[in-house]
C-alpha atoms as a PDB file:
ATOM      1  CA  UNK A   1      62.161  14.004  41.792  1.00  0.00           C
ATOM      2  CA  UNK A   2      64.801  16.792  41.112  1.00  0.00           C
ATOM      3  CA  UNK A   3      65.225  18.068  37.176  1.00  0.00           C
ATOM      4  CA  UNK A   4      68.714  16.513  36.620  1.00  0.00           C
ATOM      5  CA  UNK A   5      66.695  12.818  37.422  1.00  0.00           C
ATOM      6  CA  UNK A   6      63.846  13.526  34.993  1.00  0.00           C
ATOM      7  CA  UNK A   7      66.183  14.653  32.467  1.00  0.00           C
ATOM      8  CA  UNK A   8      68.245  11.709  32.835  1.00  0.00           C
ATOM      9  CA  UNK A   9      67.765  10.205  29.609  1.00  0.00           C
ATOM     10  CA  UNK A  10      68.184  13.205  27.909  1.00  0.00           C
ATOM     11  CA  UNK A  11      71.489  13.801  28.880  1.00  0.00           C
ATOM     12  CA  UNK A  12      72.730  10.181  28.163  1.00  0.00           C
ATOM     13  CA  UNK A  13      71.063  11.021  24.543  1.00  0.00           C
ATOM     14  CA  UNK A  14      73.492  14.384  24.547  1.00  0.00           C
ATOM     15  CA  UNK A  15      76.553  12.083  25.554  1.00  0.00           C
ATOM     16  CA  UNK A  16      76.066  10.044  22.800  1.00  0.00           C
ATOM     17  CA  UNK A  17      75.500  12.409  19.875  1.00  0.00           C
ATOM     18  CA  UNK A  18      78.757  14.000  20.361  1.00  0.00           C
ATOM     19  CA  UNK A  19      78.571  16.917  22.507  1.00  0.00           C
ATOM     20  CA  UNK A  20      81.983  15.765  24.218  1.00  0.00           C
ATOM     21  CA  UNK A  21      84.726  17.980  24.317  1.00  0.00           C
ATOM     22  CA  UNK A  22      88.062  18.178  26.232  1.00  0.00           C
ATOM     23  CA  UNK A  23      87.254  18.478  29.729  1.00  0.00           C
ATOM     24  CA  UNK A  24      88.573  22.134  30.587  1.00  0.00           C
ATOM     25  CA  UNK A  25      88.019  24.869  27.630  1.00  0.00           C
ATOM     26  CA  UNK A  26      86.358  28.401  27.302  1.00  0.00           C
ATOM     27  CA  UNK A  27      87.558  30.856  29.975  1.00  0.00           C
ATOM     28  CA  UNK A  28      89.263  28.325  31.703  1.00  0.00           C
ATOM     29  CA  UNK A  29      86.348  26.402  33.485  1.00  0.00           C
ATOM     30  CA  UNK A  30      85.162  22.531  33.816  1.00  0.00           C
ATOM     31  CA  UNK A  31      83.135  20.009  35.172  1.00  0.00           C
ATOM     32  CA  UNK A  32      85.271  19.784  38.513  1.00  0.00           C
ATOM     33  CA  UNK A  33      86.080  23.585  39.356  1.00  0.00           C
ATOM     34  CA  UNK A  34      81.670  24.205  38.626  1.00  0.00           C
ATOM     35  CA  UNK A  35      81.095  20.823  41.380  1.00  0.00           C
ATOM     36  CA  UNK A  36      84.143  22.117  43.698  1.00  0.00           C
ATOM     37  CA  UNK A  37      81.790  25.680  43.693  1.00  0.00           C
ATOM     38  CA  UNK A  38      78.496  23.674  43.958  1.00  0.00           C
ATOM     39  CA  UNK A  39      80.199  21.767  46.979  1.00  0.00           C
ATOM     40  CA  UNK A  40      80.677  25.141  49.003  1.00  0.00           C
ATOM     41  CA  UNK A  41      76.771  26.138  48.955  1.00  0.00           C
ATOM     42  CA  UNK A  42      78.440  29.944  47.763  1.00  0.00           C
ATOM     43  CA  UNK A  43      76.133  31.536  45.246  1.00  0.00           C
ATOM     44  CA  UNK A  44      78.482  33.675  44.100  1.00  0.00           C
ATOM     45  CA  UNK A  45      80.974  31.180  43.356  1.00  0.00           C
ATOM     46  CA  UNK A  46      78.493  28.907  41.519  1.00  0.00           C
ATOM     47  CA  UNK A  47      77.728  31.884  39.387  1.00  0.00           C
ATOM     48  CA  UNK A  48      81.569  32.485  38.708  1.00  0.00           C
ATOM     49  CA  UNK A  49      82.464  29.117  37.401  1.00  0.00           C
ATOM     50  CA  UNK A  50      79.216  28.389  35.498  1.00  0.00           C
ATOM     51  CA  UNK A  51      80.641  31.848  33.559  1.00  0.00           C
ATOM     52  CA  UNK A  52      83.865  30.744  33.194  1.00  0.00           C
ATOM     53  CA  UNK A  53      82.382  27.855  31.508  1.00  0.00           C
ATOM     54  CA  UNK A  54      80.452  29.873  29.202  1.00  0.00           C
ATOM     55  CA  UNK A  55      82.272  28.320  25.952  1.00  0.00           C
ATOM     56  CA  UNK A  56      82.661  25.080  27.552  1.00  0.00           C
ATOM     57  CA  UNK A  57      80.585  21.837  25.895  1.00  0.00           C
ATOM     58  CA  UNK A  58      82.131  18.757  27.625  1.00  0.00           C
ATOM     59  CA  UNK A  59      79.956  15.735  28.658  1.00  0.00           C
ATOM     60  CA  UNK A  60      80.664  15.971  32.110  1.00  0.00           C
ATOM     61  CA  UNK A  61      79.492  19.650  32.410  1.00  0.00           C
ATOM     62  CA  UNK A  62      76.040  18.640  31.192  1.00  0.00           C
ATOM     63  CA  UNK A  63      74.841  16.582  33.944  1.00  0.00           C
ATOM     64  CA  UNK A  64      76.693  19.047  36.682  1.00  0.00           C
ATOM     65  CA  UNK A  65      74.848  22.476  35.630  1.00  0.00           C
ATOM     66  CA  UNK A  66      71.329  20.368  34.784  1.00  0.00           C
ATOM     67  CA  UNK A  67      71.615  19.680  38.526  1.00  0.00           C
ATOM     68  CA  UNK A  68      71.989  23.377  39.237  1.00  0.00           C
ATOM     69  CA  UNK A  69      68.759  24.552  37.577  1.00  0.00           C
ATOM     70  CA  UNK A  70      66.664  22.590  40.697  1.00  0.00           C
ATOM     71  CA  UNK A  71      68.692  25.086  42.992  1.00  0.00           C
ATOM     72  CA  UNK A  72      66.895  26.455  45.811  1.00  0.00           C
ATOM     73  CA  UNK A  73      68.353  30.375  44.862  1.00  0.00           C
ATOM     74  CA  UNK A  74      67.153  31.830  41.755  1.00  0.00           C
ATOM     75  CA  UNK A  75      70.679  33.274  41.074  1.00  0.00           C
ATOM     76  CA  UNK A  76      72.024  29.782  40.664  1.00  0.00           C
ATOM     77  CA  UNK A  77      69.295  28.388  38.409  1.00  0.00           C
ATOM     78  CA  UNK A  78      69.569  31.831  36.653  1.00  0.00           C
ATOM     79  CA  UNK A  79      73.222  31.156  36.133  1.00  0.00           C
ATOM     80  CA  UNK A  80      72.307  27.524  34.687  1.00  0.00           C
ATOM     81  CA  UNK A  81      69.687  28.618  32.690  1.00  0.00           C
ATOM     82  CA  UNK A  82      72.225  30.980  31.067  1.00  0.00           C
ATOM     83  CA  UNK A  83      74.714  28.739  29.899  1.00  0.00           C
ATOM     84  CA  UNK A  84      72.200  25.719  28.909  1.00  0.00           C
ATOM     85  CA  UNK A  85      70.768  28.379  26.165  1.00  0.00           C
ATOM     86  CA  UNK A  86      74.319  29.325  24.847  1.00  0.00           C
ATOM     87  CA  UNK A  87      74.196  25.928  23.997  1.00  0.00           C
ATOM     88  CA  UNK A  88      71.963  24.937  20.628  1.00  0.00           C
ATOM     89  CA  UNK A  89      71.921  21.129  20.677  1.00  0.00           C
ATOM     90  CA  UNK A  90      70.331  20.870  24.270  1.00  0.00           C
ATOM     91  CA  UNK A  91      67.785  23.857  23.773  1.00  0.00           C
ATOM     92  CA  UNK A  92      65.168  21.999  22.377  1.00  0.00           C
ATOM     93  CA  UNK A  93      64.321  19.421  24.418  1.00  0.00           C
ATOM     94  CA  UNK A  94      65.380  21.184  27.781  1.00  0.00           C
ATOM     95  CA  UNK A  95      62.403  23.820  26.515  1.00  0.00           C
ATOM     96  CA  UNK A  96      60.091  21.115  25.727  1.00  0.00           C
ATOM     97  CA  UNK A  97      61.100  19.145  29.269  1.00  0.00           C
ATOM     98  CA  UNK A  98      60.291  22.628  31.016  1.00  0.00           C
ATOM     99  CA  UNK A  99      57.308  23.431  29.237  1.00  0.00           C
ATOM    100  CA  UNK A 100      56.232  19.635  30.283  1.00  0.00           C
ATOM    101  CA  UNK A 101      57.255  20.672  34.001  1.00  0.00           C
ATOM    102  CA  UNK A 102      55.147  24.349  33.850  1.00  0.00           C
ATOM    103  CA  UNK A 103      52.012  22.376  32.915  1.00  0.00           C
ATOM    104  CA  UNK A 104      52.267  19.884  35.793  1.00  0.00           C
ATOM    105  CA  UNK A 105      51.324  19.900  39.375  1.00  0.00           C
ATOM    106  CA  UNK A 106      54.286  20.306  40.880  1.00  0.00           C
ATOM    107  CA  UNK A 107      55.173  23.694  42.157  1.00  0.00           C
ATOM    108  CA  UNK A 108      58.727  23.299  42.302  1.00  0.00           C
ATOM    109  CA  UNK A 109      59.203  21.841  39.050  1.00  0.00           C
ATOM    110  CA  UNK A 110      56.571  24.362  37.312  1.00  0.00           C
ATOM    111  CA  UNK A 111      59.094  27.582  38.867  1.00  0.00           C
ATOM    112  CA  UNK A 112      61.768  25.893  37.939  1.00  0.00           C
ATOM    113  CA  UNK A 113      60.572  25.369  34.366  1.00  0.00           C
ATOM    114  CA  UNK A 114      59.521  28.983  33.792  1.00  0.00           C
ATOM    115  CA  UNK A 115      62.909  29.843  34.891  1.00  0.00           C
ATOM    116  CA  UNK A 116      64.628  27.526  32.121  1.00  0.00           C
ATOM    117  CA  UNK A 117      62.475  29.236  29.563  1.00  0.00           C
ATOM    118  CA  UNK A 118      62.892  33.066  30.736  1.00  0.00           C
ATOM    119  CA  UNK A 119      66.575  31.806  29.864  1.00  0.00           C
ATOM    120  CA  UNK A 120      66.022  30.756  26.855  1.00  0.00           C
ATOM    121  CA  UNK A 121      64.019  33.920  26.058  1.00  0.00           C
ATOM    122  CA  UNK A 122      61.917  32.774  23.315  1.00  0.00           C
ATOM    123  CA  UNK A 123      58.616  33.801  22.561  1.00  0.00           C
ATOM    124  CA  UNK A 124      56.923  30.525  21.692  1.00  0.00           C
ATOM    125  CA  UNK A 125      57.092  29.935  25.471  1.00  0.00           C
ATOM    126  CA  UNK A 126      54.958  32.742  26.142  1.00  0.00           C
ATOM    127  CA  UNK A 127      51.244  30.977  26.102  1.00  0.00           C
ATOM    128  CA  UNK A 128      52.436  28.398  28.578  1.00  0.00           C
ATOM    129  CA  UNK A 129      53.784  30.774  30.782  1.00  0.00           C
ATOM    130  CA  UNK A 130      50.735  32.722  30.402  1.00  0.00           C
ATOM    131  CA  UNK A 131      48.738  29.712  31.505  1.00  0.00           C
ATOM    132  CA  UNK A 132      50.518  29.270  34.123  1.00  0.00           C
ATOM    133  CA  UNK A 133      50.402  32.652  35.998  1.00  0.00           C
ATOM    134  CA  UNK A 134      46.275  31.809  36.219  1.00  0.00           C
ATOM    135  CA  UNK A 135      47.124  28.618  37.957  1.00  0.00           C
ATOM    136  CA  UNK A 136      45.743  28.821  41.769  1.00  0.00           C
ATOM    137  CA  UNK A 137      47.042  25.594  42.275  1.00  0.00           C
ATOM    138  CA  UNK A 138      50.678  26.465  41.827  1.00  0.00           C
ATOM    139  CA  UNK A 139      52.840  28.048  44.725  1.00  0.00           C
ATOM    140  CA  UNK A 140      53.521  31.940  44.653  1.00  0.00           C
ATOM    141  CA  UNK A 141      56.747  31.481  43.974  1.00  0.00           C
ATOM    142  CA  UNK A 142      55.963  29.540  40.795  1.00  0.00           C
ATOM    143  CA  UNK A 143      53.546  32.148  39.547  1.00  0.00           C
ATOM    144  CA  UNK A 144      56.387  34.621  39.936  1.00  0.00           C
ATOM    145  CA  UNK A 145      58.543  32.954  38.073  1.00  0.00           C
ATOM    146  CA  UNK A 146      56.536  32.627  35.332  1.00  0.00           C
ATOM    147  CA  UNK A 147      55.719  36.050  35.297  1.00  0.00           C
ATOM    148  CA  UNK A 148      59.683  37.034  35.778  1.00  0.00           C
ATOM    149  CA  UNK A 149      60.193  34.559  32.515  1.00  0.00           C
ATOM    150  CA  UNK A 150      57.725  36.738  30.649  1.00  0.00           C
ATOM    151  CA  UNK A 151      60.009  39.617  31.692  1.00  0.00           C
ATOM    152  CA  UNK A 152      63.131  38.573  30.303  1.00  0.00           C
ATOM    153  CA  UNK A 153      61.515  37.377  27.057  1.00  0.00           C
ATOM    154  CA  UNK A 154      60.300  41.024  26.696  1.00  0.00           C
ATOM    155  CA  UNK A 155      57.556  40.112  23.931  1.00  0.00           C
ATOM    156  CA  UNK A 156      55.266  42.335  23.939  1.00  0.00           C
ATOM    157  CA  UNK A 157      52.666  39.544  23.320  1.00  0.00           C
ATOM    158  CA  UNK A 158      53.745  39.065  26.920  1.00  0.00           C
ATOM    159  CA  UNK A 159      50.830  41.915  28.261  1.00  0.00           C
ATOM    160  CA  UNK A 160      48.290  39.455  28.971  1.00  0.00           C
ATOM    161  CA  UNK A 161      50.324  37.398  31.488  1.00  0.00           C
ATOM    162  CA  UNK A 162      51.360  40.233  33.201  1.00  0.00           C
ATOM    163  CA  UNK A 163      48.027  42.268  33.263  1.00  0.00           C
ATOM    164  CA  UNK A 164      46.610  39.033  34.699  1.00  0.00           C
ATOM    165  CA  UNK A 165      49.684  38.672  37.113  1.00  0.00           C
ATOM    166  CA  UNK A 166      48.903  42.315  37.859  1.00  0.00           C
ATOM    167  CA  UNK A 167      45.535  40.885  40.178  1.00  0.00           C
ATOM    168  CA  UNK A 168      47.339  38.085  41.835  1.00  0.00           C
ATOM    169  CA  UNK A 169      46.283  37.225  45.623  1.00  0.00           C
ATOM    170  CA  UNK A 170      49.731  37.151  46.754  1.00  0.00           C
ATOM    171  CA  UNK A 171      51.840  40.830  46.498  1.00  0.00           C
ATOM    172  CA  UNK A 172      55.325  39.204  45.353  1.00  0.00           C
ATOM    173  CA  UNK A 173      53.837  38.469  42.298  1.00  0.00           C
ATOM    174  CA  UNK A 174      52.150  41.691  41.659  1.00  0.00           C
ATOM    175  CA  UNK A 175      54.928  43.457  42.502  1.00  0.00           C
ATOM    176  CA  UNK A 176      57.139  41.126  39.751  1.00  0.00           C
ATOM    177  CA  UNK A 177      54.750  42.036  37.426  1.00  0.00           C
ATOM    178  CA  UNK A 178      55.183  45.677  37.421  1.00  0.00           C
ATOM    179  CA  UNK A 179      58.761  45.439  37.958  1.00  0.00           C
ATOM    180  CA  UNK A 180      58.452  43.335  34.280  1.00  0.00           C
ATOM    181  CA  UNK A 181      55.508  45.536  32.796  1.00  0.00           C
ATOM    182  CA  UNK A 182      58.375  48.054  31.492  1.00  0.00           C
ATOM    183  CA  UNK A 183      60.381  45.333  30.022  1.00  0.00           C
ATOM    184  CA  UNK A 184      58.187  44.329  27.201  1.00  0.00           C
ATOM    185  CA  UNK A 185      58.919  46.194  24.134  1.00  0.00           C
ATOM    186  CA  UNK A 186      56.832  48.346  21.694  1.00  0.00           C
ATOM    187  CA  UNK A 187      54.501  48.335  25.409  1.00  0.00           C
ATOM    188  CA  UNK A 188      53.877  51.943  25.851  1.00  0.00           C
ATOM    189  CA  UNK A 189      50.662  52.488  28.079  1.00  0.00           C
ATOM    190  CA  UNK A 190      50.146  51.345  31.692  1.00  0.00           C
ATOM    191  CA  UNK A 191      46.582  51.442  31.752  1.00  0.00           C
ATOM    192  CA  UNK A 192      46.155  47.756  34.119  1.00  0.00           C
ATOM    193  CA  UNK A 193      49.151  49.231  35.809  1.00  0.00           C
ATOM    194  CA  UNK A 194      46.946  52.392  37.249  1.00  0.00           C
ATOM    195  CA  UNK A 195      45.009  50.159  39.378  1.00  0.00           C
ATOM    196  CA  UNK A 196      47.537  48.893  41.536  1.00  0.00           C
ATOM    197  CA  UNK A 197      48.590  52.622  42.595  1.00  0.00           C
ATOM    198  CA  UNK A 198      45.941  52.009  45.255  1.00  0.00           C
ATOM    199  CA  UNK A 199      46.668  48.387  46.129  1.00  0.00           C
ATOM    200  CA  UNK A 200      47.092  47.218  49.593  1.00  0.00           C
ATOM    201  CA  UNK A 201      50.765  46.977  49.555  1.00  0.00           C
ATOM    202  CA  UNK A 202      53.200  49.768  50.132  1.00  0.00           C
ATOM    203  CA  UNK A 203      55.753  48.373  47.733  1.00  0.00           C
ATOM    204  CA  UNK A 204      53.391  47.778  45.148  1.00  0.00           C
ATOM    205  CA  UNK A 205      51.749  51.122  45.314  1.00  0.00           C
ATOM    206  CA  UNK A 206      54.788  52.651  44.435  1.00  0.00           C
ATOM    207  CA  UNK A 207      55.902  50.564  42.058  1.00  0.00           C
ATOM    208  CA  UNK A 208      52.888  50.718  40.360  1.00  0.00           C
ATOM    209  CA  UNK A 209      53.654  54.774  40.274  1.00  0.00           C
ATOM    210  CA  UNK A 210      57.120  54.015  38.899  1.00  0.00           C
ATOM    211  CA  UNK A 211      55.994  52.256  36.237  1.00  0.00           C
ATOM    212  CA  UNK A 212      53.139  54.930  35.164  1.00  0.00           C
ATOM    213  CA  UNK A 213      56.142  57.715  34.958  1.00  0.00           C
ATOM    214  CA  UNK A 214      58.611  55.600  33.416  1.00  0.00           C
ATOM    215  CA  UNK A 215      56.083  55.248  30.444  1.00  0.00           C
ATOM    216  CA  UNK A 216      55.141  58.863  31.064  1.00  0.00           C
ATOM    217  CA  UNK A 217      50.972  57.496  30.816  1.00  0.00           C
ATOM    218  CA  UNK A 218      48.933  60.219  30.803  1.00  0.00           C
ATOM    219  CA  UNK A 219      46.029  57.802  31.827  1.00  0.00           C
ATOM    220  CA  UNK A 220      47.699  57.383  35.357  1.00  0.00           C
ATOM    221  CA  UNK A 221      47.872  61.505  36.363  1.00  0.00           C
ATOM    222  CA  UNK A 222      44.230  61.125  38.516  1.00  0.00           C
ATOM    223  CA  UNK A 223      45.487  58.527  39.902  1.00  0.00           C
ATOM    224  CA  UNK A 224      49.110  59.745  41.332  1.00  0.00           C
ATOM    225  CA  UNK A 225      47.334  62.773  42.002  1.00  0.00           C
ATOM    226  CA  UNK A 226      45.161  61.160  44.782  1.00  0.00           C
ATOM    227  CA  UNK A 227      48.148  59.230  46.075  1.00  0.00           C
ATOM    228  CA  UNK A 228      50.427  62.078  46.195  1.00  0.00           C
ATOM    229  CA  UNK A 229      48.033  63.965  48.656  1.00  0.00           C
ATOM    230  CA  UNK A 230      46.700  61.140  50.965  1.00  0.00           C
ATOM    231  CA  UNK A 231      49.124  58.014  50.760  1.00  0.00           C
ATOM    232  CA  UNK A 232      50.598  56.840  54.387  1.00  0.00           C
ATOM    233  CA  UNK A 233      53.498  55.693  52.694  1.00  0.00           C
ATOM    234  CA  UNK A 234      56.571  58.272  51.805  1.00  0.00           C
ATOM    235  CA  UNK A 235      57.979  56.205  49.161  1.00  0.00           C
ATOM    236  CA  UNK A 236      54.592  55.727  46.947  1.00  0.00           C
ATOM    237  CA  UNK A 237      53.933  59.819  47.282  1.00  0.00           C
ATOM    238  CA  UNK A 238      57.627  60.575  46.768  1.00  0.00           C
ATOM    239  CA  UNK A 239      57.272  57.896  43.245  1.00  0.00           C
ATOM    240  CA  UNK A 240      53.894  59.544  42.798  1.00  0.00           C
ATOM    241  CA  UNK A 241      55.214  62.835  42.301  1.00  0.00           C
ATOM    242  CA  UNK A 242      58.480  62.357  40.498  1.00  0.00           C
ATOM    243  CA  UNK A 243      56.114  60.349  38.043  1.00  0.00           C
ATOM    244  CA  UNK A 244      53.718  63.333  37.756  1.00  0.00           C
ATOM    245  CA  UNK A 245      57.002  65.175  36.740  1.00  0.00           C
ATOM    246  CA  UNK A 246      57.330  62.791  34.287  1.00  0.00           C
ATOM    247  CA  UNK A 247      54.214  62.962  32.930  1.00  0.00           C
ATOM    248  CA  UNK A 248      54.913  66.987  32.699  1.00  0.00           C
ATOM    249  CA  UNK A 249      50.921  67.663  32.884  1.00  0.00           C
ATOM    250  CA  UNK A 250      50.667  71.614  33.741  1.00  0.00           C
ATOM    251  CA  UNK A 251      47.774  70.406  35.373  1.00  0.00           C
ATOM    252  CA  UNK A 252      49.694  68.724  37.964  1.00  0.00           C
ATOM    253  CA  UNK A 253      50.779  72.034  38.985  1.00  0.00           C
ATOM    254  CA  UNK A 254      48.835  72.628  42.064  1.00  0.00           C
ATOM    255  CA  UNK A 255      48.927  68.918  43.667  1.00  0.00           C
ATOM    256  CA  UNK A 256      52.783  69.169  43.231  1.00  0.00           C
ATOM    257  CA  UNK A 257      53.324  72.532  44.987  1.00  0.00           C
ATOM    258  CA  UNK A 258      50.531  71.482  47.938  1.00  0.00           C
ATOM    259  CA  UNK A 259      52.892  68.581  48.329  1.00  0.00           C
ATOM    260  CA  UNK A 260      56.140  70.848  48.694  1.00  0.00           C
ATOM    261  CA  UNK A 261      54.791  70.780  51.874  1.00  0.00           C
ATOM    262  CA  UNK A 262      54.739  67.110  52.777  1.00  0.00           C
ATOM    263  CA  UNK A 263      56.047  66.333  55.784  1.00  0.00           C
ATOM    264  CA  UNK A 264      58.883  63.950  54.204  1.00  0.00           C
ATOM    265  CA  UNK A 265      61.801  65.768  53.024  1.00  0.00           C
ATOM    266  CA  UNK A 266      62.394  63.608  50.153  1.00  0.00           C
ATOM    267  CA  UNK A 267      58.782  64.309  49.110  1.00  0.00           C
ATOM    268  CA  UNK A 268      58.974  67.962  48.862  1.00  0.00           C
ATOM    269  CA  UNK A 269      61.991  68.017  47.242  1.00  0.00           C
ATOM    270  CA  UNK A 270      61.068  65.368  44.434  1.00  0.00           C
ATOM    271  CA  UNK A 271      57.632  67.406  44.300  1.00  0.00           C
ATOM    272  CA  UNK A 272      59.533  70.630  44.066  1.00  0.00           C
ATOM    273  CA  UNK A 273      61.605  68.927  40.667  1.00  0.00           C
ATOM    274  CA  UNK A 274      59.096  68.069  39.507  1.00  0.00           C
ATOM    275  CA  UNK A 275      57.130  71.124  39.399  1.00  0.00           C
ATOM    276  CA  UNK A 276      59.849  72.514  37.664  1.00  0.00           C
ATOM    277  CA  UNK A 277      59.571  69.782  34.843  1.00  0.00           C
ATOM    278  CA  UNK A 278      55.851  70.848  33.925  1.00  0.00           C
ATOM    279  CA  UNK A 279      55.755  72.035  30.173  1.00  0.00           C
END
């Protein structure tokens, strides 16, 4: 069952407490021109009329964009997501629907609840999204999204989700995680993030030493060290140094010149900026 059939009833409650409006307002969009986009499978246009709509509140737009937010791209439910919280009346039960569909078993309905409530951005949604990034039962996917909702909320009472997301079996989640650990405000350490500088993944690895010189941790320079000397992968020791750079540990001196004479290009020369940036 798709989220525009379980919310049914709640949209015939919106009709009837007045949310009705002339049919074409805002930018210029409506009900019709956001179904004529929907009809042509383009993303892009989707995303381009639900915008247009962005001031729009007419009765018939309600039921089209619910529909959207059980789209198969992210973008699209994104979009949706978007205009449903520049909306007040329908916030509240739309958060408490998709709070409802987080908790449940269904995979599907659990992503696309966490993406309704990264939308919304509000930080009472953060325990339920918390809860569900520990949920083996739920699809990858779904445990992303939860963790990409904590993200775009940017609480920092979001660390626990992500430090727990930061362990996940599955590497599109961990990978989420870090690309969301910098996102949370007043966060300034990456100590769970140092961990995942030697995790099995290429893309996380270097990620993970993004992350440590974006925050400039301190905690994290043994770490990149190691990585920046032995890793198989050009990206994490090119990420590894410009982080150590970052950091600007005079310590780092001597694994940053030994690695101005990597065999990548891009390494040496991020290594050899980096020296330079040592206090």
């Amino acid at each position: 069952m798709n989220t525009q059939l379980r919310l049914s009833t709640f949209v015939a409650t919106a009709l009837l407490v007045g949310l009705a409006s002339p049919a074409l307002a805002g930018r210029g969009g409506s009900a019709a021109r956001i179904q004529g986009a929907a009809a042509t499978g383009s993303v892009d246009a989707i995303v381009a009329e639900v915008e247009r709509a962005e001031r729009l509140t007419c009765d018939a737009c309600i039921p089209v964009v619910m529909d959207l937010l059980d789209h198969d791209r992210y973008e699209v439910r994104e979009v949706a997501g978007w205009w449903f919280a520049r909306h007040a009346a329908l916030r509240t039960e739309l958060a408490a629907r998709a709070t409802t569909d987080l908790a449940g078993a269904d995979s599907r309905l659990a992503r696309n609840g966490a993406d309704l409530l990264g939308a919304f951005m509000h930080p009472s949604a953060i325990p339920a999204l918390t809860a569900a990034i520990g949920r083996t039962d739920l699809s990858a996917e779904a445990r992303l999204a939860a963790v990409r909702a904590l993200g775009m909320i940017g609480h920092p009472n979001g660390k626990a989700g992500l430090t727990a997301a930061l362990g996940d079996s599955d590497a599109s989640v961990r990978l989420e995680a870090l690309t969301d650990w910098a996102k949370l405000r007043k966060v300034t350490d990456a100590a769970p993030v140092v961990a995942r500088v030697n995790d099995g993944d290429a893309r996380v690895r270097a990620a993970a030493a993004g992350v440590i010189g974006t925050l400039r941790f301190a905690g994290g320079r043994a770490a990149l060290e190691a990585v920046l000397a032995s890793d198989a992968d050009a990206n994490v020791r090119r990420n590894a140094a410009w982080a150590l750079g970052q950091i600007g540990d005079p310590a780092s001196r001597a694994a940053l010149v030994a690695a101005q004479g990597d065999a990548s290009a891009l390494v040496r020369s991020t290594a050899t900026a980096a020296t330079y940036a040592l206090r």
